[in-house]
C-alpha atoms as a PDB file:
ATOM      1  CA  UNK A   1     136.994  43.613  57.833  1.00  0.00           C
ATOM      2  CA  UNK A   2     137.633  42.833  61.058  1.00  0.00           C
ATOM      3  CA  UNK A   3     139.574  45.335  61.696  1.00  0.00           C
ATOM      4  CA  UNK A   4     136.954  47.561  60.807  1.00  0.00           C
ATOM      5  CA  UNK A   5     134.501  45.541  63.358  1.00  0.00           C
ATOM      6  CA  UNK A   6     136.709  46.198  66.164  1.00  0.00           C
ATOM      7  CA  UNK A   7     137.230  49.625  65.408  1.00  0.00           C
ATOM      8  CA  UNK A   8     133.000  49.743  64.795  1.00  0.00           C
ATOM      9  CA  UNK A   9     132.578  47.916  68.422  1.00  0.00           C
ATOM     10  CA  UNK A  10     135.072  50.265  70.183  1.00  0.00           C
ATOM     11  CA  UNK A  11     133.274  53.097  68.605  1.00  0.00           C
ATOM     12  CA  UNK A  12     130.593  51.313  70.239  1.00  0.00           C
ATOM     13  CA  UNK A  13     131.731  50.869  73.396  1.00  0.00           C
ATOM     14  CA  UNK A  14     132.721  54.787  73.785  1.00  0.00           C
ATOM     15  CA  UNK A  15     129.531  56.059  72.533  1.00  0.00           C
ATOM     16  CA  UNK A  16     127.820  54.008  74.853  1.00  0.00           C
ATOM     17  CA  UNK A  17     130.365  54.969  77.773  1.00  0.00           C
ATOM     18  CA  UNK A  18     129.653  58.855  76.693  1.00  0.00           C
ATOM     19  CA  UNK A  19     126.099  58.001  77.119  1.00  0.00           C
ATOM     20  CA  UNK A  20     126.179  56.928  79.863  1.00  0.00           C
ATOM     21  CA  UNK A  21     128.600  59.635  81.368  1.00  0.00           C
ATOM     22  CA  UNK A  22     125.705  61.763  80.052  1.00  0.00           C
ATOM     23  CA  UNK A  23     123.168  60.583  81.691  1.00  0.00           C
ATOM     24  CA  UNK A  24     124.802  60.175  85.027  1.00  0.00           C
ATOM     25  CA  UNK A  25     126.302  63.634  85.015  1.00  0.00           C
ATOM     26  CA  UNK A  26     124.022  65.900  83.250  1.00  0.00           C
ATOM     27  CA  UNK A  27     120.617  63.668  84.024  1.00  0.00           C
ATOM     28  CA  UNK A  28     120.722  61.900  87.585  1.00  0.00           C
ATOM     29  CA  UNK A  29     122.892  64.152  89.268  1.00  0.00           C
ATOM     30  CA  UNK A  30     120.910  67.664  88.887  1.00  0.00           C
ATOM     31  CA  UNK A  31     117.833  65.156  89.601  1.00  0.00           C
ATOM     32  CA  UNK A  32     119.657  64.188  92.929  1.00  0.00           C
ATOM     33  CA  UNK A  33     120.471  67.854  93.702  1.00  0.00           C
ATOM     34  CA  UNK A  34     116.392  68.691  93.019  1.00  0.00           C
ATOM     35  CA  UNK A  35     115.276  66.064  95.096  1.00  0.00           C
ATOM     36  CA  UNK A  36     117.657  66.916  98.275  1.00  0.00           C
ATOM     37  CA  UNK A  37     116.205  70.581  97.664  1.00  0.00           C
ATOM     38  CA  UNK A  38     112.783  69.256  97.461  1.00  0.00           C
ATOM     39  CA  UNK A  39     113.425  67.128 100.386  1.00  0.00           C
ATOM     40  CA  UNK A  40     114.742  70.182 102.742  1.00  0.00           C
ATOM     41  CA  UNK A  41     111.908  72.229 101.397  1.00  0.00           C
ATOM     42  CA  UNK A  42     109.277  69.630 102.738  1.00  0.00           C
ATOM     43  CA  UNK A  43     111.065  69.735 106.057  1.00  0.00           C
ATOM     44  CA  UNK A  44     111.352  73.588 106.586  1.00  0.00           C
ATOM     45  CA  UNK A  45     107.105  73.361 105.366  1.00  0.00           C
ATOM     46  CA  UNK A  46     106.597  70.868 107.720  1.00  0.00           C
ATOM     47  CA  UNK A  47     108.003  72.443 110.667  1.00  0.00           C
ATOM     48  CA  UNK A  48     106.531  75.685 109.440  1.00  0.00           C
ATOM     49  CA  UNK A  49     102.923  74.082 109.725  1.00  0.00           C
ATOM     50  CA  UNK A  50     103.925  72.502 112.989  1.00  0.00           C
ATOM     51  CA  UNK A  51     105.169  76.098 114.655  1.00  0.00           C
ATOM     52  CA  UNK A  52     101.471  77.454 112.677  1.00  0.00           C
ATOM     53  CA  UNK A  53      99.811  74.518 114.719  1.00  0.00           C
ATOM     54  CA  UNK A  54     101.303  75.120 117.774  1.00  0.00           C
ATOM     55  CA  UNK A  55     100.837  78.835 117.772  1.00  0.00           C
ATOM     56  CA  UNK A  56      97.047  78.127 116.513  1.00  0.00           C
ATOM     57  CA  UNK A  57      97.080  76.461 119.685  1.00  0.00           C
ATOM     58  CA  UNK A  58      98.150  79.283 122.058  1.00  0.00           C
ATOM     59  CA  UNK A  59      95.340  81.528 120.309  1.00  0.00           C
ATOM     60  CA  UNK A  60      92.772  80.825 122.692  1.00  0.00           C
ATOM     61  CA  UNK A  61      95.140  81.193 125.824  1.00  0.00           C
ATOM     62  CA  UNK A  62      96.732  84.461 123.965  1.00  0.00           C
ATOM     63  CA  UNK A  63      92.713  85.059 123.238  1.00  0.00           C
ATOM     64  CA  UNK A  64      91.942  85.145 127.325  1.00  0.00           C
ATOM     65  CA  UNK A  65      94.849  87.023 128.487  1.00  0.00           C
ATOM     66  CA  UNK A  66      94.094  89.749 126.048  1.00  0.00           C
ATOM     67  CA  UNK A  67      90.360  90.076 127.237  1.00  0.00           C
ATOM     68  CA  UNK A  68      91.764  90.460 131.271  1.00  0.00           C
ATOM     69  CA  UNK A  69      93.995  92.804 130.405  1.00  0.00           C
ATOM     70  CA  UNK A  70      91.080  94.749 128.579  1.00  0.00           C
ATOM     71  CA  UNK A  71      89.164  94.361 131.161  1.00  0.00           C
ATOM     72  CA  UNK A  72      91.926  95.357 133.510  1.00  0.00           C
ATOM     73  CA  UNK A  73      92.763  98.439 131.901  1.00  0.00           C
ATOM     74  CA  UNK A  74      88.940  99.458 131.006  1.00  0.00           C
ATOM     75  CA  UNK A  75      88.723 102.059 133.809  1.00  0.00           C
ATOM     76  CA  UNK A  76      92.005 103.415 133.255  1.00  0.00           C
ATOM     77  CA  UNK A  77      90.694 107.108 133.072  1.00  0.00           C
ATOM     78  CA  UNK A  78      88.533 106.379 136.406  1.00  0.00           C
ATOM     79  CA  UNK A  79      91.287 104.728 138.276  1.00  0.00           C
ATOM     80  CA  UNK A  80      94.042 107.444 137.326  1.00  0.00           C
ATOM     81  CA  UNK A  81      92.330 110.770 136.915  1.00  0.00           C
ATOM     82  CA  UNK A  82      94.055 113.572 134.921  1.00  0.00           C
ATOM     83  CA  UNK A  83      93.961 116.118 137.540  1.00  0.00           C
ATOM     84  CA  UNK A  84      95.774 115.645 140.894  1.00  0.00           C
ATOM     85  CA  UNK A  85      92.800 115.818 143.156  1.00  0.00           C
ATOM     86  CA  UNK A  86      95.073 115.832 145.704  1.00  0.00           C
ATOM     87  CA  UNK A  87      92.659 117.768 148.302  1.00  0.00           C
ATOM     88  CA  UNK A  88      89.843 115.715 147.601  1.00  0.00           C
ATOM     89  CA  UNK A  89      91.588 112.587 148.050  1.00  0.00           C
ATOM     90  CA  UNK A  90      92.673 113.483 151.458  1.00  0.00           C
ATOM     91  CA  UNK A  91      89.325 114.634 152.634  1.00  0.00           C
ATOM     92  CA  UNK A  92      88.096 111.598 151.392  1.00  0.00           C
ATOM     93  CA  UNK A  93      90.761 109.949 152.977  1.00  0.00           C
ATOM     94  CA  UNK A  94      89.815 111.561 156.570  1.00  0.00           C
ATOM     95  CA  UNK A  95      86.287 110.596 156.243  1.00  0.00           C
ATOM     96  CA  UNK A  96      87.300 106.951 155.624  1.00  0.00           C
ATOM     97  CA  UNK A  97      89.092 106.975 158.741  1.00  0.00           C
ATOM     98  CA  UNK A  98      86.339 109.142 160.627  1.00  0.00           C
ATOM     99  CA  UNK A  99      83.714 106.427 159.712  1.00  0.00           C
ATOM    100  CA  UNK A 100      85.951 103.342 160.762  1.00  0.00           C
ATOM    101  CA  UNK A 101      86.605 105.231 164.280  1.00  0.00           C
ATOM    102  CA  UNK A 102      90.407 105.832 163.728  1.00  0.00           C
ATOM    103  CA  UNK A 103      91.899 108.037 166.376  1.00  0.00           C
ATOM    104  CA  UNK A 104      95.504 110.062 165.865  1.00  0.00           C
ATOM    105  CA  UNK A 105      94.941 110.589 162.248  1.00  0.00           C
ATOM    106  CA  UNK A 106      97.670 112.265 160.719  1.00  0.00           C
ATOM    107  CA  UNK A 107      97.834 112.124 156.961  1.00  0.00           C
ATOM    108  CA  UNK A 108     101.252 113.557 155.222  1.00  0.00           C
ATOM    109  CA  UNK A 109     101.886 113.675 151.308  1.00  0.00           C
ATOM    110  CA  UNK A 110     105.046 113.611 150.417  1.00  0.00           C
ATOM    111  CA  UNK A 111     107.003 114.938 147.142  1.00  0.00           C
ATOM    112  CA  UNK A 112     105.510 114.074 143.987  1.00  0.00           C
ATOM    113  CA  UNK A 113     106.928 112.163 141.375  1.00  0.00           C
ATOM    114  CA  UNK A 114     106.479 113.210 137.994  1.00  0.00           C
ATOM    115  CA  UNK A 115     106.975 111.072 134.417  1.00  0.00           C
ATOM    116  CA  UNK A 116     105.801 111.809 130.708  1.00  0.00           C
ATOM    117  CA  UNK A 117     102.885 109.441 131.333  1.00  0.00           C
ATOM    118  CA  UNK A 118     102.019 109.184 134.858  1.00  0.00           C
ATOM    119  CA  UNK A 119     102.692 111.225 138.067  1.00  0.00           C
ATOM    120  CA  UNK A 120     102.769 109.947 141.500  1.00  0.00           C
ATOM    121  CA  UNK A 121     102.073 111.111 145.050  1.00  0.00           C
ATOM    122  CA  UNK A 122     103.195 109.112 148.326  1.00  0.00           C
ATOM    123  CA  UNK A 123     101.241 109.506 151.174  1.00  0.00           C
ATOM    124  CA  UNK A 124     102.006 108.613 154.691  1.00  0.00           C
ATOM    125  CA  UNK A 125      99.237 107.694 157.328  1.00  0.00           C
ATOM    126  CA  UNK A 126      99.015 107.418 160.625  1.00  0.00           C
ATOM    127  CA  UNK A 127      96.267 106.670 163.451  1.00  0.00           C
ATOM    128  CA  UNK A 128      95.217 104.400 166.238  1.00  0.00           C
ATOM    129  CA  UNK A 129      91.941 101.980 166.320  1.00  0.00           C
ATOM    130  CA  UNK A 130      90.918  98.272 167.009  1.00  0.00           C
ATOM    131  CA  UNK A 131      91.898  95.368 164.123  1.00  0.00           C
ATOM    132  CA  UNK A 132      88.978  95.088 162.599  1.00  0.00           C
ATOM    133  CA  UNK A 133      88.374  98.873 162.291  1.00  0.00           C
ATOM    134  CA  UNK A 134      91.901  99.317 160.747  1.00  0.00           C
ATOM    135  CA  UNK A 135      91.199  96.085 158.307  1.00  0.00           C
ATOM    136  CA  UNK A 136      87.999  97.321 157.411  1.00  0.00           C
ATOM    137  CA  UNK A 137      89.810 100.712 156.353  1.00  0.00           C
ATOM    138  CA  UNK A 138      91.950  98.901 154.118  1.00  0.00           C
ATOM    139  CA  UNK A 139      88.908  96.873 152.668  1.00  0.00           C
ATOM    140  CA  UNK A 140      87.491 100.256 151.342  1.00  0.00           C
ATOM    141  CA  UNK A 141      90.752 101.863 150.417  1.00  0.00           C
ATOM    142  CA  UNK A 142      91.284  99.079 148.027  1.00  0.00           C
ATOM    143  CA  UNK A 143      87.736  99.285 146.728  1.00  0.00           C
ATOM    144  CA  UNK A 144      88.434 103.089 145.726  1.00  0.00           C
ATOM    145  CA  UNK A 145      87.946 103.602 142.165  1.00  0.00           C
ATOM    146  CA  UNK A 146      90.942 105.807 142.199  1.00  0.00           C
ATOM    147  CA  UNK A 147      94.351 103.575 142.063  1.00  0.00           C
ATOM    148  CA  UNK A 148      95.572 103.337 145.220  1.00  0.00           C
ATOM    149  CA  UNK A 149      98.673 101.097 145.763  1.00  0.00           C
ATOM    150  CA  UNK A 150      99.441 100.314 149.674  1.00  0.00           C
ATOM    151  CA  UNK A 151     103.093  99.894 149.628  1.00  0.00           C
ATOM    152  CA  UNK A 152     104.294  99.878 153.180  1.00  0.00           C
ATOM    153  CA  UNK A 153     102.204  98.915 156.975  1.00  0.00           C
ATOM    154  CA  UNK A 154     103.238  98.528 160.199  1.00  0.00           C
ATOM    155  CA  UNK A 155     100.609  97.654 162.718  1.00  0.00           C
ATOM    156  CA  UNK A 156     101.911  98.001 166.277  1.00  0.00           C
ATOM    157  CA  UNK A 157     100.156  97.054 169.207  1.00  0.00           C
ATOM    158  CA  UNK A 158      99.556  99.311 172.403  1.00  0.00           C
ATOM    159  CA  UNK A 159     101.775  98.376 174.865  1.00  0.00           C
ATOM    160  CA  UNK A 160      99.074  98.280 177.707  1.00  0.00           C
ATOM    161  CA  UNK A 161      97.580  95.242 175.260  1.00  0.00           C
ATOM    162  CA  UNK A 162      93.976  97.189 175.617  1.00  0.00           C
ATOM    163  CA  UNK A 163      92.910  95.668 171.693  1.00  0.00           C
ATOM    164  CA  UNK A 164      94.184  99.571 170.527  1.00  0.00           C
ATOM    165  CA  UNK A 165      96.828  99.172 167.395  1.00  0.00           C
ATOM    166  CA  UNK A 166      98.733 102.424 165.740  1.00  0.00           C
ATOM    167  CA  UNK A 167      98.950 101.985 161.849  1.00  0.00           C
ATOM    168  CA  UNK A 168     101.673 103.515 160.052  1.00  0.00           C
ATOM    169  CA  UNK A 169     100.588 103.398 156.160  1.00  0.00           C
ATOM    170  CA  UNK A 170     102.565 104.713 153.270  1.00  0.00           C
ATOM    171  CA  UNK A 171     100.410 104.668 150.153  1.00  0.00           C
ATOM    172  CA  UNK A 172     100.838 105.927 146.389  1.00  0.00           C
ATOM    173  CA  UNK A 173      97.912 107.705 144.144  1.00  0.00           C
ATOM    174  CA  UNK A 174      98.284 108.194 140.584  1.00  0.00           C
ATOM    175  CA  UNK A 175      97.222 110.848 138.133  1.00  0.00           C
ATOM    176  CA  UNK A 176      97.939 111.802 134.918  1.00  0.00           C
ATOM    177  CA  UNK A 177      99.762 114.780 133.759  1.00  0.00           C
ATOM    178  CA  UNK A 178      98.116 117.548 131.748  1.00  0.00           C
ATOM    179  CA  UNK A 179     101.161 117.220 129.336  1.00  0.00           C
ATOM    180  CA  UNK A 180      99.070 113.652 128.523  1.00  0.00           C
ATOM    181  CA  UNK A 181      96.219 115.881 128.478  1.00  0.00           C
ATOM    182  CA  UNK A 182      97.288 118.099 125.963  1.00  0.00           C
ATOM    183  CA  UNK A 183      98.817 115.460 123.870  1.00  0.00           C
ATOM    184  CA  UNK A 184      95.506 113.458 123.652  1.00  0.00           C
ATOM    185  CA  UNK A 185      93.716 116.533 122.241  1.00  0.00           C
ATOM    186  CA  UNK A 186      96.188 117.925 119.954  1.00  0.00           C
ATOM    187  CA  UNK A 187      96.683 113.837 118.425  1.00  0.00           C
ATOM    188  CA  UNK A 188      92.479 114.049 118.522  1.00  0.00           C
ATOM    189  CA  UNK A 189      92.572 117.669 116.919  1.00  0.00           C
ATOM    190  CA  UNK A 190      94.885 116.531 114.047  1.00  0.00           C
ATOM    191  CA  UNK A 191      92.810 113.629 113.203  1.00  0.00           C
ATOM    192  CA  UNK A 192      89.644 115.621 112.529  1.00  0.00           C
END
């Protein structure tokens, strides 16, 4: 009989060792496994919310800086007309320079440059008149409606020093093309 109870306690003894090999192996370990993936789950949602948070954040700034650049680019079609105007600029160019008192005018466009989207036209100026008249000029230039980018002055004075300055200007309008033009009312045409 008592060879029967040790064989019944060893019996014992390896169930409960196969138990307990079960549980370790095909109980805790997947539960380790789930809660590591759990665990890196929480901390990709948590930085997830915290780039949401942040970025709810910028909104408002992102908010602003879209509403200057609409208002920037409200008057696009006034600014940059679609035809070239180019005559009409230049008179109204002359009569600027008429009503500020600017002597010597000469006014010279220069070769256009052409894109898809938007065409160019240099235009250098020249003429003679007191400080204030010639900064007064520029005052109004820049108040133009039409774009009109000042990219180059030289301001020289008269070498008798009698208050008289010569202005040498080179300036830029823009218009667009009638390509653009055409494009706008054949994408408007297809709509309808």
């Amino acid at each position: 009989m008592t060879f029967f109870r040790k064989k019944q306690q060893v019996l014992i003894c390896v169930v409960a060792v196969i138990l307990v090999a079960d549980f370790i192996l095909f109980g805790c370990l997947p539960l380790f496994k789930t809660m590591k993936a759990i665990k890196q789950t929480k901390s990709a949602l948590v930085l997830a919310i915290d780039k949401g948070t942040e970025g709810g954040r910028q909104l408002p700034v992102l908010s602003d800086r879209l509403q200057k650049l609409q208002q920037a680019t409200s008057n696009f079609e006034v600014n940059v007309p679609a035809q070239r105007d180019l005559g009409v600029f230049l008179q109204q160019l002359a009569d600027l320079m008429t009503e500020h008192n600017l002597r010597g005018q000469v006014v010279a466009p220069q070769n256009e440059m052409k894109d898809d989207d938007l065409s160019c036209i240099p235009i250098n100026i020249q003429c003679k008149g007191r400080l204030p008249q010639i900064f007064e000029f520029y005052k109004r230039l820049q108040a133009w409606e039409r774009l009109v980018r000042v990219e180059q002055v030289k301001l020289i004075n008269d070498s008798s020093f009698n208050g008289e300055i010569s202005m040498e200007t080179r300036v830029v309008i823009y218009y667009r093309p009638e390509v653009e033009m055409e494009k706008g009312i054949l994408d408007k045409s297809k709509k309808i």
